[in-house]
C-alpha atoms as a PDB file:
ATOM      1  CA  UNK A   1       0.000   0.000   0.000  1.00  0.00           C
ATOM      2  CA  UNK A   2       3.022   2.309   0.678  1.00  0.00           C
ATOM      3  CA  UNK A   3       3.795   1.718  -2.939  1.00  0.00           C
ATOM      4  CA  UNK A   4       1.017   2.224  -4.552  1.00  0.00           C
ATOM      5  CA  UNK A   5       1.160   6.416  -4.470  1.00  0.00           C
ATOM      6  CA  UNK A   6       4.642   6.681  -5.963  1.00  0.00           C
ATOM      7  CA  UNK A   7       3.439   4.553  -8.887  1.00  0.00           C
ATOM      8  CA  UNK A   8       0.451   6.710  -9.655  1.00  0.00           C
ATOM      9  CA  UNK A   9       2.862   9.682  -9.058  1.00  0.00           C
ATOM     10  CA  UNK A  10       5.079   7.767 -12.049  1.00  0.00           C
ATOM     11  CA  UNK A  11       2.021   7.430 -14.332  1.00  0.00           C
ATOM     12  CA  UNK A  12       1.555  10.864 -14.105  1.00  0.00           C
ATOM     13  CA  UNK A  13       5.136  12.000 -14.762  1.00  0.00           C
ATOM     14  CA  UNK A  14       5.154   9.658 -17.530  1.00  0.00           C
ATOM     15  CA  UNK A  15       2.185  10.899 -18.981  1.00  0.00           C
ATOM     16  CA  UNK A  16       3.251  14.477 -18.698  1.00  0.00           C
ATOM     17  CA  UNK A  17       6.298  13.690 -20.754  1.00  0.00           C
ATOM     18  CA  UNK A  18       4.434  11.712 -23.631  1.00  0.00           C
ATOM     19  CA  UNK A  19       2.383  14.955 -23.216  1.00  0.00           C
ATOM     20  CA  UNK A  20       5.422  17.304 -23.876  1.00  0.00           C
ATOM     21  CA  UNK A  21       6.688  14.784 -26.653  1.00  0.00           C
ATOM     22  CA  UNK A  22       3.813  14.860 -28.385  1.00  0.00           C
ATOM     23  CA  UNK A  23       3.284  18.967 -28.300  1.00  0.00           C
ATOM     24  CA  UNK A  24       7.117  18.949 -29.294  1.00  0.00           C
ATOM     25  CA  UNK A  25       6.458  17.277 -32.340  1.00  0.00           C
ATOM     26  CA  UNK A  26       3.345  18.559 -33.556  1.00  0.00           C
ATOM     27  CA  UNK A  27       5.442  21.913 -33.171  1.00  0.00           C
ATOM     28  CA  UNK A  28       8.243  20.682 -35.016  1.00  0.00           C
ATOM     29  CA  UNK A  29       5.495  19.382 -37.750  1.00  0.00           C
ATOM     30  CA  UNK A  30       4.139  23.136 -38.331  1.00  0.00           C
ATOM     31  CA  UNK A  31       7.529  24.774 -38.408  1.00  0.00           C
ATOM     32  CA  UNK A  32       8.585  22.017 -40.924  1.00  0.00           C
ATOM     33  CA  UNK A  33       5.999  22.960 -42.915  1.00  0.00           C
ATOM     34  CA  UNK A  34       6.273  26.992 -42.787  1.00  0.00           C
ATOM     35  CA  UNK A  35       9.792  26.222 -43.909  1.00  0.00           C
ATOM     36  CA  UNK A  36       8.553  23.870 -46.560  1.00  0.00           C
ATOM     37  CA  UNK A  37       5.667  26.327 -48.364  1.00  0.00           C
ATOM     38  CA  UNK A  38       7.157  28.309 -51.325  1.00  0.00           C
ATOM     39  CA  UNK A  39       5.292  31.384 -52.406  1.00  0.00           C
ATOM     40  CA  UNK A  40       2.784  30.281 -55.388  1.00  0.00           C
ATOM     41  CA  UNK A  41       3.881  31.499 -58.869  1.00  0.00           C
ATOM     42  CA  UNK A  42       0.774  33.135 -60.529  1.00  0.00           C
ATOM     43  CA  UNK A  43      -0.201  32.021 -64.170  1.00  0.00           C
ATOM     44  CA  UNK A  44      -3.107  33.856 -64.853  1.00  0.00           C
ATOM     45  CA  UNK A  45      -2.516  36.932 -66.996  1.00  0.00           C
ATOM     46  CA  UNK A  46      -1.682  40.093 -65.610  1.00  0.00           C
ATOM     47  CA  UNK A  47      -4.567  42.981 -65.327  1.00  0.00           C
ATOM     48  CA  UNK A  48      -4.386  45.485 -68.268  1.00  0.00           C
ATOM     49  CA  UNK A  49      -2.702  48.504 -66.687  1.00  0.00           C
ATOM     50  CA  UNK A  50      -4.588  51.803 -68.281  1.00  0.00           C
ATOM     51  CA  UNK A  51      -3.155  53.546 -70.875  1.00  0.00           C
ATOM     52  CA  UNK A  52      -4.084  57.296 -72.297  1.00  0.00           C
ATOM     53  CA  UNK A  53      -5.185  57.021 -76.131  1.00  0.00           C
ATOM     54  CA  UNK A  54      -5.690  60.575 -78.047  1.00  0.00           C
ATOM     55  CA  UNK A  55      -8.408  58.364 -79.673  1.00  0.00           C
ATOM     56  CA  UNK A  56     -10.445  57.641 -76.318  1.00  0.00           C
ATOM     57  CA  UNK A  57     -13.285  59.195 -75.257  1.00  0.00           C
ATOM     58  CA  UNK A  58     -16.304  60.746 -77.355  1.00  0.00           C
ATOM     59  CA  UNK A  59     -14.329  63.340 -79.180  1.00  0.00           C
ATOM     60  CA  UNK A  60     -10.986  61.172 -79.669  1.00  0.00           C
ATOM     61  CA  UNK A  61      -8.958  61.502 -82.922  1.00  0.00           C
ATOM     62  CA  UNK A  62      -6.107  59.652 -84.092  1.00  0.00           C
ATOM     63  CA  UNK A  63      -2.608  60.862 -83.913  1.00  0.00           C
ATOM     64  CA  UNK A  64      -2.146  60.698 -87.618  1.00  0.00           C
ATOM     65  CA  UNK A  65       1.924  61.135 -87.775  1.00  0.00           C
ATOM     66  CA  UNK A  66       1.669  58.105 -84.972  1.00  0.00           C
ATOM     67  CA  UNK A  67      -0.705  56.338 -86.993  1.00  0.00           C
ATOM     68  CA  UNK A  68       2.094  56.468 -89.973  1.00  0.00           C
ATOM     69  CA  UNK A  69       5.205  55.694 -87.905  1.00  0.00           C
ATOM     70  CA  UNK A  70       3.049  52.626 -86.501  1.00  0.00           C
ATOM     71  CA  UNK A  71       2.724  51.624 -90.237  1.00  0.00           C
ATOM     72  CA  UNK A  72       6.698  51.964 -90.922  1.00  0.00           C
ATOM     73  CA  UNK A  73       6.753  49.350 -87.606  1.00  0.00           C
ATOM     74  CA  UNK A  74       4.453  46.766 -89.116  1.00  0.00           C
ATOM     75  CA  UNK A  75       5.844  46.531 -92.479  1.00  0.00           C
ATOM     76  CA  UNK A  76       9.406  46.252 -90.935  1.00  0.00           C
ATOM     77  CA  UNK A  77       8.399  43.687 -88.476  1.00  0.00           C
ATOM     78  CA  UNK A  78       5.011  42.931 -87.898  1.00  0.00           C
ATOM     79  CA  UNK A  79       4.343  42.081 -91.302  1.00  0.00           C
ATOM     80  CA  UNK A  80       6.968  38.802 -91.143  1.00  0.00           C
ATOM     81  CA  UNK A  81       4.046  36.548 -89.011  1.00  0.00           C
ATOM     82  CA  UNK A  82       1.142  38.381 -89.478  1.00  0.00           C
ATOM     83  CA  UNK A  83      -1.555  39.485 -92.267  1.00  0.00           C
ATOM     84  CA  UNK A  84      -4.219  42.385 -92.112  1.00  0.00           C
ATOM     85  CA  UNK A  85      -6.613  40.708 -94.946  1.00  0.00           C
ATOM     86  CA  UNK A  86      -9.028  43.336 -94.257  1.00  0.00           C
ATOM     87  CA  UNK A  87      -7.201  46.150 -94.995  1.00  0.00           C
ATOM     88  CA  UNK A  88      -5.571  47.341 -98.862  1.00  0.00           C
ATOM     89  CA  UNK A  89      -2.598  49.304 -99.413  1.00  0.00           C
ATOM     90  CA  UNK A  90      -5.223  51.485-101.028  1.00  0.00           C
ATOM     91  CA  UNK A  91      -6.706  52.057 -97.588  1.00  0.00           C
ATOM     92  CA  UNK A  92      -3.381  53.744 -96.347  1.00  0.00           C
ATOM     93  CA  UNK A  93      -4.300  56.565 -97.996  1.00  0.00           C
ATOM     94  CA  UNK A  94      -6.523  57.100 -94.780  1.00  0.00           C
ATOM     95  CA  UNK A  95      -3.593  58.007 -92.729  1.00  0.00           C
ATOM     96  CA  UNK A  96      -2.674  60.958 -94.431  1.00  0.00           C
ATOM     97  CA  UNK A  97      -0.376  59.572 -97.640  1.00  0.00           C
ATOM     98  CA  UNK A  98      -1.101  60.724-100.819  1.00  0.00           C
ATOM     99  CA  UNK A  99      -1.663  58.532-104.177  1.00  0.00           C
ATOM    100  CA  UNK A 100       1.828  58.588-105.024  1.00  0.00           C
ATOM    101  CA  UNK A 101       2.890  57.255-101.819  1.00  0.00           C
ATOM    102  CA  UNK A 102       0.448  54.541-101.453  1.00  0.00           C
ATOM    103  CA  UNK A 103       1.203  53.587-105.348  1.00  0.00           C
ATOM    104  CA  UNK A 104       5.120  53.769-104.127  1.00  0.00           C
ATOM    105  CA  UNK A 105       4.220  51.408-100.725  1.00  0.00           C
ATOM    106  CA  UNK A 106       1.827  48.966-102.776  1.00  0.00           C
ATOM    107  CA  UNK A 107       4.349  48.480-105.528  1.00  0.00           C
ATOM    108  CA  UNK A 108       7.350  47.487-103.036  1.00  0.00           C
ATOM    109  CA  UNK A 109       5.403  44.500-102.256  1.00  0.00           C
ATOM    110  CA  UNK A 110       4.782  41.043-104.257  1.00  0.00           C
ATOM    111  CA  UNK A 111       1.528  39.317-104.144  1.00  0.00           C
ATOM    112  CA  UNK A 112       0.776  36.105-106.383  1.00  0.00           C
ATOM    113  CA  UNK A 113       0.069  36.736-109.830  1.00  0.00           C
ATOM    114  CA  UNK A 114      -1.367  34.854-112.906  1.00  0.00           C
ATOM    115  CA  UNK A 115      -0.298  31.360-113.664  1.00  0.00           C
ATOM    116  CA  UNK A 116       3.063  31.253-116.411  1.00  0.00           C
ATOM    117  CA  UNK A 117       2.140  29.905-119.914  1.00  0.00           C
ATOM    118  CA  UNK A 118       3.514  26.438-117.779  1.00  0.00           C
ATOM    119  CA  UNK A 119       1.025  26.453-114.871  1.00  0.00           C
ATOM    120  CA  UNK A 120       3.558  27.745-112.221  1.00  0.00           C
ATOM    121  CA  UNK A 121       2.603  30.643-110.024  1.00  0.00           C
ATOM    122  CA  UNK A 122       4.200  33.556-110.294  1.00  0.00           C
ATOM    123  CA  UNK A 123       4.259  36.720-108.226  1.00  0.00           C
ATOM    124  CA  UNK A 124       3.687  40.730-109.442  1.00  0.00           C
ATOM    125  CA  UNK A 125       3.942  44.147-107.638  1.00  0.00           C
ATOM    126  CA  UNK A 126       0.897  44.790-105.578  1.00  0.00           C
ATOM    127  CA  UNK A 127      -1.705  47.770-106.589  1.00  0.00           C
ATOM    128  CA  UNK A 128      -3.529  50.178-104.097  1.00  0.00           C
ATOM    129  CA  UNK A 129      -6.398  47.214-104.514  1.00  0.00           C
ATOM    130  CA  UNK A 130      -4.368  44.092-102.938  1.00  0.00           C
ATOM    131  CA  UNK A 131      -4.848  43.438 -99.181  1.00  0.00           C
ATOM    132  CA  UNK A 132      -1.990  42.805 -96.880  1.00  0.00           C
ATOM    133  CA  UNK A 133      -2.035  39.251 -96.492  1.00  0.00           C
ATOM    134  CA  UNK A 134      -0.164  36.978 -94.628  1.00  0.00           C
ATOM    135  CA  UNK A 135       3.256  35.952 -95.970  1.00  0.00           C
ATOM    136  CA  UNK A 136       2.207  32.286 -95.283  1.00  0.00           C
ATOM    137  CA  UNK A 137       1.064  30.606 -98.401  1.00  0.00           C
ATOM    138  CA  UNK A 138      -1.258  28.517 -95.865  1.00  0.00           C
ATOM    139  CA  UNK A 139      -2.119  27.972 -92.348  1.00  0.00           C
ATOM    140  CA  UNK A 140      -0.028  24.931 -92.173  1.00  0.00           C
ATOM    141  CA  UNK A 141       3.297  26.627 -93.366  1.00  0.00           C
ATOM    142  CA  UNK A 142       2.638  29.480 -90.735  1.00  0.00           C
ATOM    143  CA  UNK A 143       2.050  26.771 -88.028  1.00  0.00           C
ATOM    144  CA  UNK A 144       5.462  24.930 -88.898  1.00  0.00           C
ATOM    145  CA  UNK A 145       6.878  28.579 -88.760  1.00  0.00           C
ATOM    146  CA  UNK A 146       5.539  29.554 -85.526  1.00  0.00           C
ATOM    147  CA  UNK A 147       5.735  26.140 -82.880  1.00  0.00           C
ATOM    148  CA  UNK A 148       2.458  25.287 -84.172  1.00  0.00           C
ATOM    149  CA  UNK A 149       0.566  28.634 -83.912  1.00  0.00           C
ATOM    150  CA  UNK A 150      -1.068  30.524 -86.933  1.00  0.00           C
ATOM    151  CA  UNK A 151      -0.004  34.023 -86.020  1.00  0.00           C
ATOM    152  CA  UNK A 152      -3.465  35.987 -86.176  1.00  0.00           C
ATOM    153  CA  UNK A 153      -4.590  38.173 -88.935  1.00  0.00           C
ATOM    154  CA  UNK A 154      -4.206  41.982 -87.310  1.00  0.00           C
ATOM    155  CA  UNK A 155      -7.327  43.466 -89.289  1.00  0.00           C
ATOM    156  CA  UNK A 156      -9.049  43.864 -86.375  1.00  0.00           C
ATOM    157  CA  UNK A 157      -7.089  42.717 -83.588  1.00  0.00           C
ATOM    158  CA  UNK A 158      -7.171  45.958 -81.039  1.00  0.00           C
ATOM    159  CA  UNK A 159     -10.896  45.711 -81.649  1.00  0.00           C
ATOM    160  CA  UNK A 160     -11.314  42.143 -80.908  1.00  0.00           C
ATOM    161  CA  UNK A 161      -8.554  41.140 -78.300  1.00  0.00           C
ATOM    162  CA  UNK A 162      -9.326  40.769 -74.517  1.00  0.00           C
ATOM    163  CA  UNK A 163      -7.835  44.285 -73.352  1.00  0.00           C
ATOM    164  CA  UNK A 164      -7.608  45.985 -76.160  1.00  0.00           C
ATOM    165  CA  UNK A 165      -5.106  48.431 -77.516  1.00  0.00           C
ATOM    166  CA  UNK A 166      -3.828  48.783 -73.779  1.00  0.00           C
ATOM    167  CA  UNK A 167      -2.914  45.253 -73.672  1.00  0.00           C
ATOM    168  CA  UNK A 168      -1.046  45.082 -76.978  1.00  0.00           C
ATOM    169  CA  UNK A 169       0.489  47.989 -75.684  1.00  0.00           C
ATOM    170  CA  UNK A 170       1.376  46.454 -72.399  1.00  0.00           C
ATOM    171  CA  UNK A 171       2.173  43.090 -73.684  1.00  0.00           C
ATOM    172  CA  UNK A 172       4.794  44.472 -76.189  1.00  0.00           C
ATOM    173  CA  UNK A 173       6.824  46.418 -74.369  1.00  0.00           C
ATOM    174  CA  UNK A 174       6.481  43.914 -70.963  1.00  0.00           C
ATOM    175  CA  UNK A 175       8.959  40.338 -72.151  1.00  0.00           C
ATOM    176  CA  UNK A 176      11.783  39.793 -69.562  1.00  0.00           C
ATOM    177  CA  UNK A 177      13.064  36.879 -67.132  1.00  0.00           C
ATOM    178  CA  UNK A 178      10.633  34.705 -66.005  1.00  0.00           C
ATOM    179  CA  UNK A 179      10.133  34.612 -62.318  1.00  0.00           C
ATOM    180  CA  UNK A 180      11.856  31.755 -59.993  1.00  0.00           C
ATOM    181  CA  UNK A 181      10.223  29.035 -59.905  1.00  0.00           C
ATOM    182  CA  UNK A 182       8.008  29.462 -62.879  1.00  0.00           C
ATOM    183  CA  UNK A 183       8.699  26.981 -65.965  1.00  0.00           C
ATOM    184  CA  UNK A 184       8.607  28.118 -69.135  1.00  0.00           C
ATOM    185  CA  UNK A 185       7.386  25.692 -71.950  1.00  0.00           C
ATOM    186  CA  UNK A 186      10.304  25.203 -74.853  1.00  0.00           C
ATOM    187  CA  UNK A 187       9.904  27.653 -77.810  1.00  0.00           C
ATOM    188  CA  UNK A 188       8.537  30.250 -75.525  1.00  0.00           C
ATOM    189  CA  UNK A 189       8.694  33.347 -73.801  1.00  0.00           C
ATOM    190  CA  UNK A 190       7.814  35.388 -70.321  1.00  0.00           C
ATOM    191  CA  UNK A 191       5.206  37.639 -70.583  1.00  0.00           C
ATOM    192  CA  UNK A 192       2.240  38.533 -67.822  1.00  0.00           C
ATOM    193  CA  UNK A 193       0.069  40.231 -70.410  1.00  0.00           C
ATOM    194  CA  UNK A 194      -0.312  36.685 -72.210  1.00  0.00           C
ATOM    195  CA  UNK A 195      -2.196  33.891 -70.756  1.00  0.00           C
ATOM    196  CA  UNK A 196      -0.583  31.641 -68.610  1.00  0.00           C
ATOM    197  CA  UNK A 197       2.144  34.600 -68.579  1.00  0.00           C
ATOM    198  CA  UNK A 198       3.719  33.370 -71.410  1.00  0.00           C
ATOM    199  CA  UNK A 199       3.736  33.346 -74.888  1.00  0.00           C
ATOM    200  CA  UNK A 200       5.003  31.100 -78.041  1.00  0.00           C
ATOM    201  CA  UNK A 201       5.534  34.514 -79.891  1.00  0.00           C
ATOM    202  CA  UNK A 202       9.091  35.800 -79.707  1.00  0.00           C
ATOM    203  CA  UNK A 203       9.886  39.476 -78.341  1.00  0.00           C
ATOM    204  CA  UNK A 204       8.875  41.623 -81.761  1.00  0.00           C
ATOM    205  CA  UNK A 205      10.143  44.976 -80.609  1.00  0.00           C
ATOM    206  CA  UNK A 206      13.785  46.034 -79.186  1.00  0.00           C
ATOM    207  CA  UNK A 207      14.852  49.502 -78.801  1.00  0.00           C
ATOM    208  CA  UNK A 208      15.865  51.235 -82.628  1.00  0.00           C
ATOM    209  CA  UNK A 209      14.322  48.399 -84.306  1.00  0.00           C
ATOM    210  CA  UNK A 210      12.600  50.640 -86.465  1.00  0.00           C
ATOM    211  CA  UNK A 211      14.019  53.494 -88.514  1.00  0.00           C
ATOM    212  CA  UNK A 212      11.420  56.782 -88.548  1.00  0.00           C
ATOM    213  CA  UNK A 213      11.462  58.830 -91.855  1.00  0.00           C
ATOM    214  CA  UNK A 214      10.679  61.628 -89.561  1.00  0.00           C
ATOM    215  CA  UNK A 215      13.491  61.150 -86.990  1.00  0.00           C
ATOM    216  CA  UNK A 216      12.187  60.193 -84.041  1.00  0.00           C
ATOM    217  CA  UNK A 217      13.665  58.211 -81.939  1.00  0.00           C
ATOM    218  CA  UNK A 218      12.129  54.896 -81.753  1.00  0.00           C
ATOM    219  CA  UNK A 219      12.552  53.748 -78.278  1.00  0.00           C
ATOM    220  CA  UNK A 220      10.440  50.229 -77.077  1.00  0.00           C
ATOM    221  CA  UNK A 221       7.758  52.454 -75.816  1.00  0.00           C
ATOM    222  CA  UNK A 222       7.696  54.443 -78.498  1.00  0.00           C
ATOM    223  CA  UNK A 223       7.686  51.734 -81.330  1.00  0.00           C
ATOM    224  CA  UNK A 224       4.847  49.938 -79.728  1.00  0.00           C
ATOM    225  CA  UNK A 225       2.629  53.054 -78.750  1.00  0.00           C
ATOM    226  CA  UNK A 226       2.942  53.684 -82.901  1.00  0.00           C
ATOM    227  CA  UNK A 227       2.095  50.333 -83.662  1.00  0.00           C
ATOM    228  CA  UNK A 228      -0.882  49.636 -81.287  1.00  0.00           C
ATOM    229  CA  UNK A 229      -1.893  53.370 -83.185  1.00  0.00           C
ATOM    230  CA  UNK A 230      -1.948  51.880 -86.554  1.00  0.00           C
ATOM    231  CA  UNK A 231      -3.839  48.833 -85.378  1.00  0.00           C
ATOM    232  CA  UNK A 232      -6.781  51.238 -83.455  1.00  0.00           C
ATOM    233  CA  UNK A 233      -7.071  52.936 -86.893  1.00  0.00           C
ATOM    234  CA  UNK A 234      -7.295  49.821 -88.873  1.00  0.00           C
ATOM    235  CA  UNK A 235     -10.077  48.669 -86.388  1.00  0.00           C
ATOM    236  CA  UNK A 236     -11.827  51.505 -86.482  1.00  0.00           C
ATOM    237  CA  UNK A 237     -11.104  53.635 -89.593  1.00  0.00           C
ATOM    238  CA  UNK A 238     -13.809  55.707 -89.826  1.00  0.00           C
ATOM    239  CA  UNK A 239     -13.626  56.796 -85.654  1.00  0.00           C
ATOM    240  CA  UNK A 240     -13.042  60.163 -86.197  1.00  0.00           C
ATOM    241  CA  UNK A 241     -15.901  60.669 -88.892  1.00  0.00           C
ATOM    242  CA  UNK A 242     -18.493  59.373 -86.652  1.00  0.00           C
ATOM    243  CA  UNK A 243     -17.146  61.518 -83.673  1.00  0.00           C
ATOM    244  CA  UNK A 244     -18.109  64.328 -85.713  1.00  0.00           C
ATOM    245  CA  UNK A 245     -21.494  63.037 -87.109  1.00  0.00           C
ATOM    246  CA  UNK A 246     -21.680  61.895 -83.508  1.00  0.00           C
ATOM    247  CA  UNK A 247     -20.855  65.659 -81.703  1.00  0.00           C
ATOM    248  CA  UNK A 248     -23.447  67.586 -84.778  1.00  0.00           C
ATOM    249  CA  UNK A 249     -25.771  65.296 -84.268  1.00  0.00           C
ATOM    250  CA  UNK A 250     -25.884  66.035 -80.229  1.00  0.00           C
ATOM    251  CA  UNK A 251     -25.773  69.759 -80.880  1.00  0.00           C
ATOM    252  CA  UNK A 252     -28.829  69.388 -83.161  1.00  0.00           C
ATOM    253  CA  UNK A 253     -30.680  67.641 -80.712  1.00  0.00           C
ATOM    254  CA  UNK A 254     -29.684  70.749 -78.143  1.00  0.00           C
ATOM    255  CA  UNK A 255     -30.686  73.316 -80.542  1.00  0.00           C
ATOM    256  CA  UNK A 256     -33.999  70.978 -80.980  1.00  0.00           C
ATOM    257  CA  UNK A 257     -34.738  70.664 -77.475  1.00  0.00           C
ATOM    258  CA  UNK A 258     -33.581  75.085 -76.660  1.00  0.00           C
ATOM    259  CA  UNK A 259     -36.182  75.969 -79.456  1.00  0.00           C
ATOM    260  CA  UNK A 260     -39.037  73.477 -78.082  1.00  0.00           C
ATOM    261  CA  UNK A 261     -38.824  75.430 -74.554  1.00  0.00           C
ATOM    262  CA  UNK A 262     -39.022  79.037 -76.493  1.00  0.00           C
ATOM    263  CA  UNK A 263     -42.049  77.802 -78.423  1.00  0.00           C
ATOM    264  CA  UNK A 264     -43.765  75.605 -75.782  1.00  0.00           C
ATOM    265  CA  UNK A 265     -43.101  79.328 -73.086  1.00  0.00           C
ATOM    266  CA  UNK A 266     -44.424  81.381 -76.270  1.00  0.00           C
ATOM    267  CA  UNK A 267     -47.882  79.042 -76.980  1.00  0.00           C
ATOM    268  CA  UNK A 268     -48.517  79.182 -73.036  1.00  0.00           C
ATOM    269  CA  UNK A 269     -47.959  83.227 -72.553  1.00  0.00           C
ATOM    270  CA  UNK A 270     -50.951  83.204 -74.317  1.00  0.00           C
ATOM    271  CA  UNK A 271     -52.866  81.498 -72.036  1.00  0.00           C
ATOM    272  CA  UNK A 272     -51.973  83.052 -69.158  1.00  0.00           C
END
C-alpha cells in the first residue's frame, strides 16, 4: 500500500512527458511545414494597366503622324508573321499619304500573280487594290513557322482582343526573365500580359528596331505606342468621322430641345 502512491505519481510523470513529446512534435510538424511552403507562382494573366489614347473618349482623334510611324513598324516587323486581310494598301491613304505614296508602298510588295504559260505561279507588284495578307502561303506553313501557332490576322485585332489596344500595348513592351520558380514551356517566352504569362511569340520589338522617316527616336515604348496606333485605326477607320457626325448630331438635338422650350413658353404666354 506504501507503494502504490509513488506509482500513480510515475504514471503521471510519464504521462506528462508523452504529453510534452507529443506537443514537441506537432510543433516541429508546423515549423517544418512553414519552412517547406514556397510562395505560389501566378499564371493567370496580368490585369491590363490603363493607358491614355488621343483616340479615347467621345471626341478622340487619331494621332495621324503616330498612326504612320506605326505603319513603318508593321511593315518592318510585324508584317513577317502576321496578315491584315481586311485592310488594302489602297486604304493607307486614310492616314494621311497621298496617291503617289500609297502607289510607291503597294508596288514594293509582291503578291501572287497569274499562272506562267507552264502552270507555275508567279508573283507581281501589288496595286492600291491588294490586301496585306499573310506571308504564309497557308495555315499549315505558318504553323510549322511559328511552334504550331497561326499568327493571327491583325485586321481587327485591337478591336477584338481581350484588353484591347492597352494590352497590346502592355504586352509588347512587358517580355523579360521569367520569375523563380516558374517553368517556361520550350519555344517560348515570359510575358504577364499573355495567358498563362507566357507566350510562343518571340519578343517583336527592341529599342531602334525601327528606322522613322521623320526622326524620331524609336525607343520600345515608343515603337509599340505607334504600332498599337496603326492597329486602333485599322479597327476603327472611320472613328473620327463618326465623332463628328456623332458631336453635330448632339448639338442638333440641343438646338432641338432650346427651341421646343421658347415655343412651348411662347404658346402658353398666351394662355396666361
Amino acid at each position: 500500500m506504501v507503494d502504490a502512491p509513488r506509482t500513480n505519481a510515475a504514471r503521471r510523470g510519464g504521462g506528462d512527458a508523452m504529453s510534452r513529446l507529443h506537443g514537441l512534435a506537432a510543433a516541429l510538424a508546423v515549423l517544418g511545414g512553414v519552412s517547406g511552403v514556397r510562395a505560389e507562382v501566378p499564371t493567370t494573366r496580368a490585369p491590363t494597366p490603363a493607358h491614355v489614347w488621343s483616340f479615347d473618349g467621345p471626341m478622340g482623334r487619331f494621332d495621324m503622324a503616330s498612326v504612320q510611324r506605326g505603319y513603318a513598324v508593321y511593315n518592318q516587323v510585324c508584317s513577317a508573321c502576321h496578315g491584315m486581310a481586311a485592310v488594302t494598301y489602297g486604304d493607307l491613304a486614310g492616314i494621311g499619304l497621298n496617291e503617289a505614296q500609297v502607289r510607291q508602298i503597294a508596288a514594293s510588295h509582291k503578291v501572287p500573280g497569274p499562272l506562267d504559260d507552264d502552270g507555275h505561279p508567279t508573283r507581281r507588284p501589288a496595286t492600291p487594290n491588294d490586301h496585306l495578307l499573310s506571308p504564309f502561303p497557308n495555315p499549315q506553313a505558318a504553323m510549322r513557322a511559328n511552334s504550331g501557332v497561326v499568327p493571327p490576322d491583325q485586321s481587327r485585332l485591337a478591336m477584338v482582343f481581350p484588353g484591347g489596344p492597352s494590352r497590346i500595348y502592355a504586352l509588347l513592351t512587358s517580355y523579360g526573365p521569367a520569375p523563380a520558380g516558374m517553368t517556361i514551356a520550350p519555344g517560348h517566352a515570359y510575358n504577364p500580359y499573355f495567358d498563362g504569362r507566357q507566350t510562343a511569340m518571340p519578343q517583336p520589338l527592341r529599342d531602334h528596331q525601327v528606322t522613322y522617316a521623320d526622326g524620331t527616336d524609336a525607343t520600345l515604348a515608343r515603337e509599340a505606342e505607334d504600332v498599337t496606333n496603326f492597329l486602333a485605326w485599322a479597327a476603327w477607320p472611320h472613328l473620327a468621322e463618326r465623332h463628328r457626325i456623332g458631336a453635330r448630331i448632339v448639338l442638333y438635338l440641343v438646338f432641338l430641345f432650346v427651341l421646343t422650350i421658347l415655343l412651348k413658353r411662347k404658346v402658353w404666354s398666351h394662355v396666361h
